[in-house]
Protein backbone atom coordinates (compact mmCIF):
# COMPACT_ATOMS: atom_id res chain seq x y z
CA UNK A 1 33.72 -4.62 12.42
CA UNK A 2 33.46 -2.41 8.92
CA UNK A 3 35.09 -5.14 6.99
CA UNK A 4 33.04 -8.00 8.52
CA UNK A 5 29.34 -5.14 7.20
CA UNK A 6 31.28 -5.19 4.08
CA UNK A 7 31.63 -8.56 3.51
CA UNK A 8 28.16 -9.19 4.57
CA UNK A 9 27.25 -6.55 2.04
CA UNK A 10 29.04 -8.08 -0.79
CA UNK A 11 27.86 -11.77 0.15
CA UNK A 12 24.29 -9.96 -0.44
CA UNK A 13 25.17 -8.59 -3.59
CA UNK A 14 26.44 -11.87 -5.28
CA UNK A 15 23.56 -13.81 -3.97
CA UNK A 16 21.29 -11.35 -5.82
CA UNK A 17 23.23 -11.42 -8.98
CA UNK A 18 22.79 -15.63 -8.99
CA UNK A 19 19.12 -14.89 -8.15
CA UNK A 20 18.60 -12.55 -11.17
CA UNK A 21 20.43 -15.08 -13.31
CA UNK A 22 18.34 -17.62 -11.95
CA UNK A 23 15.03 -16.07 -12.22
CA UNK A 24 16.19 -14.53 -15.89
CA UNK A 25 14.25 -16.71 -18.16
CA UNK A 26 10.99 -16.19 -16.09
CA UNK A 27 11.43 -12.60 -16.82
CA UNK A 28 8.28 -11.92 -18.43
CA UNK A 29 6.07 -14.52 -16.20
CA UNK A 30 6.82 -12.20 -13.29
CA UNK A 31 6.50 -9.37 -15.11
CA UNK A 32 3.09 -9.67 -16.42
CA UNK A 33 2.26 -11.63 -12.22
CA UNK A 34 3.29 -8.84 -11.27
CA UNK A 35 1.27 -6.21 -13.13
CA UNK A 36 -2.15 -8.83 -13.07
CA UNK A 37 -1.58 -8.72 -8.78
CA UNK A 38 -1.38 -5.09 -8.91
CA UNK A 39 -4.29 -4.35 -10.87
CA UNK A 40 -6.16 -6.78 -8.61
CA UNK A 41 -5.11 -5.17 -5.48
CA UNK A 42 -7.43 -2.16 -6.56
CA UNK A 43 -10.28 -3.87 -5.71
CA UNK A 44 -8.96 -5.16 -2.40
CA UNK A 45 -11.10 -2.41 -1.26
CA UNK A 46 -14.33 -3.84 -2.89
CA UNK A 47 -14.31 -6.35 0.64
CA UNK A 48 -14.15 -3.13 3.34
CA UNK A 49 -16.33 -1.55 1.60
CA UNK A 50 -18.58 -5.18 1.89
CA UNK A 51 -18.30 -5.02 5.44
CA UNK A 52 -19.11 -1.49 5.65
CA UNK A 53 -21.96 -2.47 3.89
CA UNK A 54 -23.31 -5.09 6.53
CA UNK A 55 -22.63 -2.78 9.63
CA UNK A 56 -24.28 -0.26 7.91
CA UNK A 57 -21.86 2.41 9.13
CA UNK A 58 -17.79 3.01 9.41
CA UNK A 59 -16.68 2.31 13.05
CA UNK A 60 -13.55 0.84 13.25
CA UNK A 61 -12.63 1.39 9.75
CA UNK A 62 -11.19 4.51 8.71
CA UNK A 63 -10.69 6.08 5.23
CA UNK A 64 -7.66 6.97 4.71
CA UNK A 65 -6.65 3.70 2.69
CA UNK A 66 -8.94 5.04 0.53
CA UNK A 67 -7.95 8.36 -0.23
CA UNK A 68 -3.82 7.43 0.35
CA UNK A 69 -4.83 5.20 -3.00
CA UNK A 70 -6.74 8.56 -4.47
CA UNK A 71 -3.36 10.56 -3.50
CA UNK A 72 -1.11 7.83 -4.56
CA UNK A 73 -2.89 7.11 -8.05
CA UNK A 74 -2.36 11.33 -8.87
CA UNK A 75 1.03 11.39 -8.05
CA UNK A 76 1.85 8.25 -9.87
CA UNK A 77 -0.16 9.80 -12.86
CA UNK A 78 2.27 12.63 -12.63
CA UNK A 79 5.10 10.11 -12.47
CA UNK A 80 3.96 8.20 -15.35
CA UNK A 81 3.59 12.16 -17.65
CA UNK A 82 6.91 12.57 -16.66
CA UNK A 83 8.20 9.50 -17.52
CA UNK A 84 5.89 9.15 -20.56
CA UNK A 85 5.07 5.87 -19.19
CA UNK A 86 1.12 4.81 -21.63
CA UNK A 87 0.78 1.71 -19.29
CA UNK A 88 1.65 3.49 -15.69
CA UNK A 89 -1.01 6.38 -16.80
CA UNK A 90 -3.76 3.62 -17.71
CA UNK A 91 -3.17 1.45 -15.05
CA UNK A 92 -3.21 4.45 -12.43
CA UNK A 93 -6.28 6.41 -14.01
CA UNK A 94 -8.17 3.17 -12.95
CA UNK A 95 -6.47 3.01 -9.85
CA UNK A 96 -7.70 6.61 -9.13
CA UNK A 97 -11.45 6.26 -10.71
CA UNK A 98 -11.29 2.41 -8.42
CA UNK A 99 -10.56 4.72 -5.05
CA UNK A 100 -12.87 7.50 -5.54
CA UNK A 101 -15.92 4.81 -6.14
CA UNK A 102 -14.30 3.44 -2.42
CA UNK A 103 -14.20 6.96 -1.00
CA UNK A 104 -17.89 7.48 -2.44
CA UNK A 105 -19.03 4.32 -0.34
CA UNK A 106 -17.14 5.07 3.00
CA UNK A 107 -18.52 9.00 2.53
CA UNK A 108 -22.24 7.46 2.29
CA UNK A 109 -22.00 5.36 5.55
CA UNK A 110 -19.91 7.36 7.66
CA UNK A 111 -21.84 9.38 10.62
CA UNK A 112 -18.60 12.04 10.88
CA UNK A 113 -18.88 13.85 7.83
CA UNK A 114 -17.27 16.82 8.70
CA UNK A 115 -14.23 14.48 9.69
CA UNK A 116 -14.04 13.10 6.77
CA UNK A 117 -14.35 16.34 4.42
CA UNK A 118 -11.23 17.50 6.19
CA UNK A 119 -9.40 15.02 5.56
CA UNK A 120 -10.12 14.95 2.11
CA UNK A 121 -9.61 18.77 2.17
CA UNK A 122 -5.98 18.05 3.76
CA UNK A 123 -5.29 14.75 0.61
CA UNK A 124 -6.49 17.54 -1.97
CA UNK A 125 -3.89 19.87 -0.44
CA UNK A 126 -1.03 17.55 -0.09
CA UNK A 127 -1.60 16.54 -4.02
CA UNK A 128 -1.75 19.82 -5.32
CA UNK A 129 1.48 20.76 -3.70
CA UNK A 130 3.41 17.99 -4.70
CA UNK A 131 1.84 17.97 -8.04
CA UNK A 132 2.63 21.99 -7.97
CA UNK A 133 6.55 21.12 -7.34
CA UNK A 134 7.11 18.85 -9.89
CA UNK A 135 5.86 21.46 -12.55
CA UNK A 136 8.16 23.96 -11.19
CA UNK A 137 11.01 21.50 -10.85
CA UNK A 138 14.01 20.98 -13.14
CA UNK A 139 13.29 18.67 -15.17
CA UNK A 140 16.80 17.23 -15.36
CA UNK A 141 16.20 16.44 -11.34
CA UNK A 142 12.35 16.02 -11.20
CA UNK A 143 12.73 12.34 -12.09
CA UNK A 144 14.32 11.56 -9.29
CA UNK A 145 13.57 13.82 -6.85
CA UNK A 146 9.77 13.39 -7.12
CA UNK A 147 10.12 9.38 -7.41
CA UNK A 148 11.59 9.35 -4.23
CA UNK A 149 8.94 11.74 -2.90
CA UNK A 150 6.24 8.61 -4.08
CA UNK A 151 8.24 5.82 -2.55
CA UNK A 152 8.27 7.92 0.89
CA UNK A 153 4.74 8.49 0.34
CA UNK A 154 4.06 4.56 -0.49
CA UNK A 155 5.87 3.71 2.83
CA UNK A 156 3.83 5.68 4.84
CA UNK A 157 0.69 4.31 3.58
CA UNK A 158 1.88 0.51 4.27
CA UNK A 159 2.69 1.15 7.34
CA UNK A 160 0.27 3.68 8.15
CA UNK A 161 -1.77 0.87 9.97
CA UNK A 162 1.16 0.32 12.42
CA UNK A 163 0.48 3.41 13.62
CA UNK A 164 -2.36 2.28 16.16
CA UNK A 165 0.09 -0.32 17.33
CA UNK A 166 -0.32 0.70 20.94
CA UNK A 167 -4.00 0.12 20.62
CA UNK A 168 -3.75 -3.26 19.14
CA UNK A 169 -1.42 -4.65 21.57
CA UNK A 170 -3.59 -3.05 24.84
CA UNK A 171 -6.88 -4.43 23.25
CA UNK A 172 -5.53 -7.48 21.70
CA UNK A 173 -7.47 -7.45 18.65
CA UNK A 174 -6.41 -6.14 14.92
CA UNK A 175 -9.97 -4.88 14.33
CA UNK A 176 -9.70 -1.81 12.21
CA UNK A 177 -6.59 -2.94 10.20
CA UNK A 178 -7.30 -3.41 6.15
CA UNK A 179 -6.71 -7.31 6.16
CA UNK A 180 -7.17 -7.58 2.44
CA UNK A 181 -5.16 -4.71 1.77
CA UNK A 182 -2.45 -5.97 3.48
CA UNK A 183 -2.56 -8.90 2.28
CA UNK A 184 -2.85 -7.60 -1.53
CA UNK A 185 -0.18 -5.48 -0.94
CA UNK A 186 2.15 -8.46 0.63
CA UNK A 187 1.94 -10.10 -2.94
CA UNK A 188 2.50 -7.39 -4.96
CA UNK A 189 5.20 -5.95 -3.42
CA UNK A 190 6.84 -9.65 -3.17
CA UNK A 191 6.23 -9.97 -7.02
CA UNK A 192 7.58 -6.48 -7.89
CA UNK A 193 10.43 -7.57 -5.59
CA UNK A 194 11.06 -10.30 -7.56
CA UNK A 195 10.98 -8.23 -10.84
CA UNK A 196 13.40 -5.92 -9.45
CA UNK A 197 15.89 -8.92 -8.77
CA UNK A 198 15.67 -9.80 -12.20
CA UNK A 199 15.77 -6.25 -13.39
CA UNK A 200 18.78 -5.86 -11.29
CA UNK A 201 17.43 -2.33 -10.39
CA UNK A 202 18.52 -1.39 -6.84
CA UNK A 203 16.10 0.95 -6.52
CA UNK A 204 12.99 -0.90 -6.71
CA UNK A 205 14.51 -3.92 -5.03
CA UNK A 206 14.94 -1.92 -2.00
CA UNK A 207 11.74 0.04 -2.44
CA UNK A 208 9.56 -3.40 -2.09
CA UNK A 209 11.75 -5.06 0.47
CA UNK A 210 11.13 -2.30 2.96
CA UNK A 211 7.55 -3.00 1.53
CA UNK A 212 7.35 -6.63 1.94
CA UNK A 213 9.20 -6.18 5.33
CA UNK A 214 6.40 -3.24 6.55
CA UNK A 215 3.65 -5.55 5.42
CA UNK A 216 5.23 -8.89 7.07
CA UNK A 217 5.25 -7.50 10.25
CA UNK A 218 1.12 -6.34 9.73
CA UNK A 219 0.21 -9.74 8.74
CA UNK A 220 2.16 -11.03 11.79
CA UNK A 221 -0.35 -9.11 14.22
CA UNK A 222 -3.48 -11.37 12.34
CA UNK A 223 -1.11 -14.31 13.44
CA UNK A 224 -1.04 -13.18 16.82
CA UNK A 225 -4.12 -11.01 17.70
CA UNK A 226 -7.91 -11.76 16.22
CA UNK A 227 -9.69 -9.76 13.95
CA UNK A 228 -12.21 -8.54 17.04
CA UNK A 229 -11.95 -8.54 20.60
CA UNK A 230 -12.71 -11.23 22.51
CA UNK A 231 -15.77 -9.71 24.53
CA UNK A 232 -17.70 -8.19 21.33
CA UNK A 233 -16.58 -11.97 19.79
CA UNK A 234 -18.56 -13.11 22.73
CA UNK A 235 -21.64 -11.01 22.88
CA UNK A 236 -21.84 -11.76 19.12
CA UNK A 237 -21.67 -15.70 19.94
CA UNK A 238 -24.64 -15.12 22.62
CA UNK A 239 -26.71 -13.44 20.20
CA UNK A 240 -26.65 -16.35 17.64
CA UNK A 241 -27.42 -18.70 20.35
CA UNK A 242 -30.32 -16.56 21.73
C-alpha cells in the first residue's frame, strides 16, 4: 500500500516536471494572464454590487466577500513590505481602495446596519492582530509563518460560500452565492496554477490547486441548482405576464 502512494506520488511529480518544461517558453504569457485576470477579478464585485443596485437592498447577498477582500488586500500589503515586493503593494493598495468602494455600496443598501458594523468591527480586529504579530515576529520566520497564515486565510474565503451548503441543497437554489466571484476566482487561481507549474514552486502549486479544487466544486452547484428558487422564479414569471 505505501509503495503503491509513493509511486503514485512520484508519477505526479515527473508529470509536473514535463509540464513545466512544456509550458517553459510561455513563461511570461502566463505570467503577465495571470496578473491581467487578477487585477480584473477586483471588479468582479462591480456586478453584486449591480444587482444590489436593482433590488434596492441586500437580501440574499451578504458582505463578507467584500470585507474578506478588505482583510485580504491588508495582509497581503503586509506580505508584500515584508517581502519588499513594489508590484504586490500596488496591485493590493487597489485591491483594498476596489473593496472598500464595494463595502461603501453594500453599507448604503443594507437595512441591518448594526449587523454589518460588527462585522466590520470583528475584520478590523482580526487585521490588526495579525498585522500586530508579524511586527513582533522574527523576522528570520515571519516570511513563512505569516504566508501561510494568508493562504489559510485565502482558503477560507473561497470556500466560505460552501458554508451554507445545507441551505442550498434543502432549497435547491444557489441564490446568495457570488457567481462572478467564483467564477473570477476559478481563472485566476487556474492561471496562477499554471505559473506555479512553470515556476516549479510547490508552494503555490498546491496553494491554487486546493483553490481551483474549492472553486470547482462552487461552480458545480450553478451546474446543478439555479440561481433562484423555483417558486420566486415563478411569481417573477407571473408578474411579467400580468
Amino acid at each position: 500500500m505505501i509503495e503503491e502512494v509513493v509511486l503514485v506520488f512520484i508519477t505526479d511529480l515527473t508529470m509536473l516536471e514535463l509540464l513545466a518544461d512544456v509550458l517553459q517558453p510561455y513563461k511570461d504569457i502566463v505570467g503577465t494572464t495571470a496578473a491581467v485576470v487578477t487585477v480584473g477579478q477586483m471588479f468582479s464585485g462591480s456586478f453584486i454590487c449591480w444587482d444590489i443596485y436593482k433590488q434596492g437592498g441586500t437580501r440574499g447577498i451578504g458582505i463578507m466577500p467584500f470585507l474578506g477582500g478588505i482583510v485580504m488586500s491588508i495582509l497581503n500589503l503586509k506580505f508584500g513590505y515584508i517581502l519588499r515586493d513594489d508590484k504586490m503593494i500596488q496591485v493590493n493598495l487597489i485591491g483594498l481602495a476596489i473593496n472598500i468602494v464595494y463595502s461603501m455600496v453594500y453599507f448604503h443598501y443594507t437595512h441591518e446596519k448594526m449587523k454589518v458594523w460588527a462585522q466590520i468591527g470583528l475584520s478590523g480586529a482580526f487585521s490588526a492582530a495579525l498585522i500586530g504579530y508579524a511586527q513582533m515576529e522574527d523576522p528570520k520566520l515571519v516570511e513563512n509563518r505569516f504566508g501561510s497564515i494568508i493562504t489559510a486565510f485565502m482558503f477560507y474565503l473561497i470556500a466560505s460560500p460552501l458554508f451554507g451548503l445545507r441551505d442550498i441543497i434543502k432549497n435547491k437554489s444557489t441564490e446568495g452565492m457570488p457567481f462572478p466571484i467564483i467564477l473570477s476566482g476559478s481563472v485566476v487561481t487556474f492561471m496562477w496554477l499554471l505559473y506555479g507549474i512553470i515556476l516549479r514552486n510547490k508552494f503555490l502549486v498546491i496553494q491554487n490547486l486546493v483553490a481551483v479544487v474549492l472553486c470547482g466544486s462552487q461552480l458545480a452547484l450553478f451546474v446543478i441548482y439555479p440561481s433562484k428558487p423555483k417558486g420566486k422564479e415563478r411569481k417573477q414569471k407571473a408578474k411579467k405576464a400580468d
